[in-house]
C-alpha atoms as a PDB file:
ATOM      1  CA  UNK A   1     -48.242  64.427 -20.872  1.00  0.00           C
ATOM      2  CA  UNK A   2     -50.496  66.494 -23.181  1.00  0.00           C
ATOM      3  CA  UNK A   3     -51.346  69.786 -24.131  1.00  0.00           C
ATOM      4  CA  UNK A   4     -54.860  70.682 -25.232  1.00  0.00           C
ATOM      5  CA  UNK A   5     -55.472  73.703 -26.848  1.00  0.00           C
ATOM      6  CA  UNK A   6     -58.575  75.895 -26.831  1.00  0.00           C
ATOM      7  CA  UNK A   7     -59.679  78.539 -29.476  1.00  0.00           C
ATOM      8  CA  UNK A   8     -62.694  79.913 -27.628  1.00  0.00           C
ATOM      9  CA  UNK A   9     -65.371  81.078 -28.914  1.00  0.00           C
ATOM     10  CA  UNK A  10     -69.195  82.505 -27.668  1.00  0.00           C
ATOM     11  CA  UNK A  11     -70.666  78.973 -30.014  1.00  0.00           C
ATOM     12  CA  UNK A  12     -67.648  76.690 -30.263  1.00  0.00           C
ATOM     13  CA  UNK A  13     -64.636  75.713 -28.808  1.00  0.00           C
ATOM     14  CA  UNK A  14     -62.004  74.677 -31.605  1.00  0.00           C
ATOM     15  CA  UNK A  15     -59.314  72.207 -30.065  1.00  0.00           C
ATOM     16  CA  UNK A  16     -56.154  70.693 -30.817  1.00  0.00           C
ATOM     17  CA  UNK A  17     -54.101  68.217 -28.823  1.00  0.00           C
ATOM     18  CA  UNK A  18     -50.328  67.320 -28.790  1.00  0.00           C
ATOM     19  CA  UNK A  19     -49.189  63.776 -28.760  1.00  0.00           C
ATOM     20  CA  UNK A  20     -47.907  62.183 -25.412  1.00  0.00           C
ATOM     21  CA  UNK A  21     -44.281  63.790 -26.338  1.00  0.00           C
ATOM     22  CA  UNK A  22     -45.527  67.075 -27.128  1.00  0.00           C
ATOM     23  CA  UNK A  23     -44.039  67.360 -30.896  1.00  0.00           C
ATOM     24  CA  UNK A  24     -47.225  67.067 -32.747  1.00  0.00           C
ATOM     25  CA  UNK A  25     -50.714  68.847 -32.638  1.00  0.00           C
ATOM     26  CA  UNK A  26     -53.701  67.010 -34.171  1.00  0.00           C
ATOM     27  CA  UNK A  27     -57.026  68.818 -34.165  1.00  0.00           C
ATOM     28  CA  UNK A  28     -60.207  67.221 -32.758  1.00  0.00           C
ATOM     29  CA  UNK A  29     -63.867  67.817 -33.631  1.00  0.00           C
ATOM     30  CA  UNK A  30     -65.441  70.838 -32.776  1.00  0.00           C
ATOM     31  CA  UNK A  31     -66.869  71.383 -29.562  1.00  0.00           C
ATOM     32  CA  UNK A  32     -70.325  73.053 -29.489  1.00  0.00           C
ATOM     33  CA  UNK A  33     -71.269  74.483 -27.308  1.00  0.00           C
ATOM     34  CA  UNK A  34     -74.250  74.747 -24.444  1.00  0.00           C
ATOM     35  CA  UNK A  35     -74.340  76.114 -21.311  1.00  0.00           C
ATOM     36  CA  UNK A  36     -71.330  76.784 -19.102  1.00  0.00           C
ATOM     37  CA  UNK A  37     -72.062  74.273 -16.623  1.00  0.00           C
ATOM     38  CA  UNK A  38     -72.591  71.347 -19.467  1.00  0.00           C
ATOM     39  CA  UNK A  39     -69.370  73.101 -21.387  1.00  0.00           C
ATOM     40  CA  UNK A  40     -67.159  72.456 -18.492  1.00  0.00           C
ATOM     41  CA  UNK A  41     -68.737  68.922 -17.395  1.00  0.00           C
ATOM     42  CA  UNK A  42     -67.704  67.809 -20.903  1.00  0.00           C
ATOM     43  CA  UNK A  43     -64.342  69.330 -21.069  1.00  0.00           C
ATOM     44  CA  UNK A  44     -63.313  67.949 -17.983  1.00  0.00           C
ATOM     45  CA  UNK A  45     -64.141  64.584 -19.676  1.00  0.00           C
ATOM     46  CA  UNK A  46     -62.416  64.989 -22.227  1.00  0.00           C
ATOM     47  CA  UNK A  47     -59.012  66.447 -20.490  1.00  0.00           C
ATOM     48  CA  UNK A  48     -59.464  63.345 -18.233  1.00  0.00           C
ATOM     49  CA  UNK A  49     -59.746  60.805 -20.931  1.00  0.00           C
ATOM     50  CA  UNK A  50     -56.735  62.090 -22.938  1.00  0.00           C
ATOM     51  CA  UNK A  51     -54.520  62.703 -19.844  1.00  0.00           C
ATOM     52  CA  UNK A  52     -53.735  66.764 -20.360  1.00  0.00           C
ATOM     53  CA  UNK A  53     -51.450  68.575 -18.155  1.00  0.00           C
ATOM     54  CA  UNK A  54     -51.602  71.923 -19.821  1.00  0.00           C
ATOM     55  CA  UNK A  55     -54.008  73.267 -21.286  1.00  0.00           C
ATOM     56  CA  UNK A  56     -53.254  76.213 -23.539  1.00  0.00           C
ATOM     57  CA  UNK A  57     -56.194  78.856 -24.578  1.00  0.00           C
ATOM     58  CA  UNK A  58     -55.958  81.485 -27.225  1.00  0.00           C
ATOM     59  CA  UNK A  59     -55.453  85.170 -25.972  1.00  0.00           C
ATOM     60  CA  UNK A  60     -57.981  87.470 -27.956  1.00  0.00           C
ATOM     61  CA  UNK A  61     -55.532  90.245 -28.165  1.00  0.00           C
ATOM     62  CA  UNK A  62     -56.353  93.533 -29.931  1.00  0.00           C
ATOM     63  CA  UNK A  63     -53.517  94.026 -32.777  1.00  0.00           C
ATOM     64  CA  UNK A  64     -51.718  96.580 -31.034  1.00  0.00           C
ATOM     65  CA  UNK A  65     -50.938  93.963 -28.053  1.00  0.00           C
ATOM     66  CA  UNK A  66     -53.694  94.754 -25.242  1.00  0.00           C
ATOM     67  CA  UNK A  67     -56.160  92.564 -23.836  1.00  0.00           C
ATOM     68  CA  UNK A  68     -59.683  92.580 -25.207  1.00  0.00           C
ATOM     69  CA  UNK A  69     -62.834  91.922 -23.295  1.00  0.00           C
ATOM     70  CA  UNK A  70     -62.668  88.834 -24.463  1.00  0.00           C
ATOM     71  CA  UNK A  71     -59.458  88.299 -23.136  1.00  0.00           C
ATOM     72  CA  UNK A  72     -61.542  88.507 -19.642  1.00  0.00           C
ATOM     73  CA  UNK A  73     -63.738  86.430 -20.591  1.00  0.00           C
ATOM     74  CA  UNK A  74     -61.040  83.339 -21.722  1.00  0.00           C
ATOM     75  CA  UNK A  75     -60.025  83.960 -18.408  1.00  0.00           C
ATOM     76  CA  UNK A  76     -62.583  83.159 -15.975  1.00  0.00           C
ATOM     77  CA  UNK A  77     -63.280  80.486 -18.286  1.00  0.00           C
ATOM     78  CA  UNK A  78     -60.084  78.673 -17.901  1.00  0.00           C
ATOM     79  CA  UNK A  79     -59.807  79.813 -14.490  1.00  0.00           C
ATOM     80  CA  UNK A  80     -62.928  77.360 -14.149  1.00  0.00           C
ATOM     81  CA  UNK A  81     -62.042  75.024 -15.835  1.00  0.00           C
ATOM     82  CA  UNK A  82     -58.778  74.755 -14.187  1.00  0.00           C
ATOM     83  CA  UNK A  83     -60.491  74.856 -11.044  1.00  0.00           C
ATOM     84  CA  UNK A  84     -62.493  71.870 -11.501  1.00  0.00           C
ATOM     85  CA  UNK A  85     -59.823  70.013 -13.022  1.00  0.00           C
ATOM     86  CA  UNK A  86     -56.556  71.083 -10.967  1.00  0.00           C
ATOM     87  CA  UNK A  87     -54.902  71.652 -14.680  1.00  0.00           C
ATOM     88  CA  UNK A  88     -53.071  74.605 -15.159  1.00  0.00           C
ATOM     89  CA  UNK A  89     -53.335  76.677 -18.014  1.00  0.00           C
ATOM     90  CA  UNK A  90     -51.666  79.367 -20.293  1.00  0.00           C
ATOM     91  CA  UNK A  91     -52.759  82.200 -22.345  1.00  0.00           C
ATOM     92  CA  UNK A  92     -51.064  82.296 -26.129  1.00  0.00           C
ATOM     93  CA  UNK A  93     -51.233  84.921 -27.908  1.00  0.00           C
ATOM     94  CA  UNK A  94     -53.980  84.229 -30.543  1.00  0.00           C
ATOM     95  CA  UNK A  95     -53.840  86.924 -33.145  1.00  0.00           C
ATOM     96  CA  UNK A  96     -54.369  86.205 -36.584  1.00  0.00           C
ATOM     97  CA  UNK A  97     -54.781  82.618 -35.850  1.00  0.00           C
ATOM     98  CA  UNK A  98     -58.097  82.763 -37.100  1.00  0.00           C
ATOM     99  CA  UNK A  99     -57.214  84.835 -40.460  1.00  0.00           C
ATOM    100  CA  UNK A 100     -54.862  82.281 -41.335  1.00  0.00           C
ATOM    101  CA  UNK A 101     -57.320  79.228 -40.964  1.00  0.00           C
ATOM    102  CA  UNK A 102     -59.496  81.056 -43.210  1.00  0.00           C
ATOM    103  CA  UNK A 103     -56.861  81.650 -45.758  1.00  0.00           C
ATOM    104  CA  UNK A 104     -55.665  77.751 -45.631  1.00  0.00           C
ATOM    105  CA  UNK A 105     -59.149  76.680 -46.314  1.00  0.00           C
ATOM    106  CA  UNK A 106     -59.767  79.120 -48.595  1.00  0.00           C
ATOM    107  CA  UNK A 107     -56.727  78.184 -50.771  1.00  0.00           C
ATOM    108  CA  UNK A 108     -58.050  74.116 -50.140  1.00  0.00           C
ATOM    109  CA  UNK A 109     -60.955  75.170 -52.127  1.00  0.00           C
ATOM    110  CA  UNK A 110     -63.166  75.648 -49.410  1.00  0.00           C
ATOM    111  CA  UNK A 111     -64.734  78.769 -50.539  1.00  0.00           C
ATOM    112  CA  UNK A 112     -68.210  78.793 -48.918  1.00  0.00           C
ATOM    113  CA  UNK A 113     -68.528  79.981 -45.442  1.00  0.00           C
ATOM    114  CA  UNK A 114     -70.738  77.451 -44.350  1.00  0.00           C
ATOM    115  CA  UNK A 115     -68.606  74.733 -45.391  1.00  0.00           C
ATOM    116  CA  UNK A 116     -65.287  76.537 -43.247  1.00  0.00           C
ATOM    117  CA  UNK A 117     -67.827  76.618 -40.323  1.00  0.00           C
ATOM    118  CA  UNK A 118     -66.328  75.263 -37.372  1.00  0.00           C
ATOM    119  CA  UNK A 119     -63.535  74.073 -39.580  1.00  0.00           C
ATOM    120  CA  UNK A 120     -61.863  77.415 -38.886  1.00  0.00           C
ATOM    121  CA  UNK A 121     -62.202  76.937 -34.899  1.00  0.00           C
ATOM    122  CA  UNK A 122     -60.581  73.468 -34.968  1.00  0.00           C
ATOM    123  CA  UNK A 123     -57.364  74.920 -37.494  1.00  0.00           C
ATOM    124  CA  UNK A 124     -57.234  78.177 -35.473  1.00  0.00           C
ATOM    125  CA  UNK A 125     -56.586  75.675 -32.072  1.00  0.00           C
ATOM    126  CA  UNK A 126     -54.101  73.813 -34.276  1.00  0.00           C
ATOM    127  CA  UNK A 127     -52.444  76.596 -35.286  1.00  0.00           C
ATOM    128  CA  UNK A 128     -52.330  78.261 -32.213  1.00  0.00           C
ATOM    129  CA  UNK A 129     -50.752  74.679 -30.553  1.00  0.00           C
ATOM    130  CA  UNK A 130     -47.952  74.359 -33.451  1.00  0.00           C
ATOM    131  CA  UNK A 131     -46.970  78.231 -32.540  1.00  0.00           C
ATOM    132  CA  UNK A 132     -46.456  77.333 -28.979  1.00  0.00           C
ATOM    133  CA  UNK A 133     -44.250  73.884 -29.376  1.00  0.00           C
ATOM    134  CA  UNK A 134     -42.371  75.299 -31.814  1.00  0.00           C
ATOM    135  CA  UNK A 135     -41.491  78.665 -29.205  1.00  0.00           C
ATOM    136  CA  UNK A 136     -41.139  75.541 -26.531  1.00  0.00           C
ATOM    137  CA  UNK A 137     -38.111  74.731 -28.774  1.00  0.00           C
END
């Protein structure tokens, strides 16, 4: 079964997705977002369609290791989402992920900001996947 993974954000959701034998994580179009109600009706969709049994969201950490506020808010959102799913979920430590995306576009010539735009979420989620398979083992 697959893992989908979720780089929240207040605008977009970046995602990623392993393949059916969890070794792989391909990234998927940005999700925009809407309203939390709409949010969820679509991502339950979408976890439905593609079969997950894990989904995996980012942990907003600060840099010395405790939560954020966001960290509360990734929270109740997955706690929702599980909830209307019966999915369980994990929080992964999420630091930097979004640092490095930049730097990878950045160095693939994509220098404008507007042109990274919601690239960033969808390479944050992939990174974010590929550091939890490979601590999986």
């Amino acid at each position: 079964m697959r893992i989908l993974a979720f780089d929240l954000g207040k605008r977009r959701i970046g995602l990623a997705l392993t393949d059916p034998l969890r070794i792989t994580a391909q990234g998927m179009d940005t999700f925009e977002r809407t309203n939390i109600r709409e949010d969820i009706a679509r991502l339950v969709s979408l976890i439905q369609e593609k079969e997950v049994s894990l989904m995996l969201f980012g942990n907003p950490l600060h840099m010395s290791g405790h939560e954020s506020r966001q960290t509360e808010y990734v929270r109740v959102f997955a706690d929702r989402l599980s909830a209307a799913t019966g999915v369980p979920y994990e929080m992964w430590d999420e630091r930097l992920t979004s640092v490095e995306a930049e730097r990878i576009l950045r160095e693939g010539g994509l220098n404008e900001r507007r042109e990274r735009k919601g690239m960033v979420d969808k390479l944050s989620a992939i990174i974010l996947l590929n550091s939890y398979l490979a601590a999986l083992g």
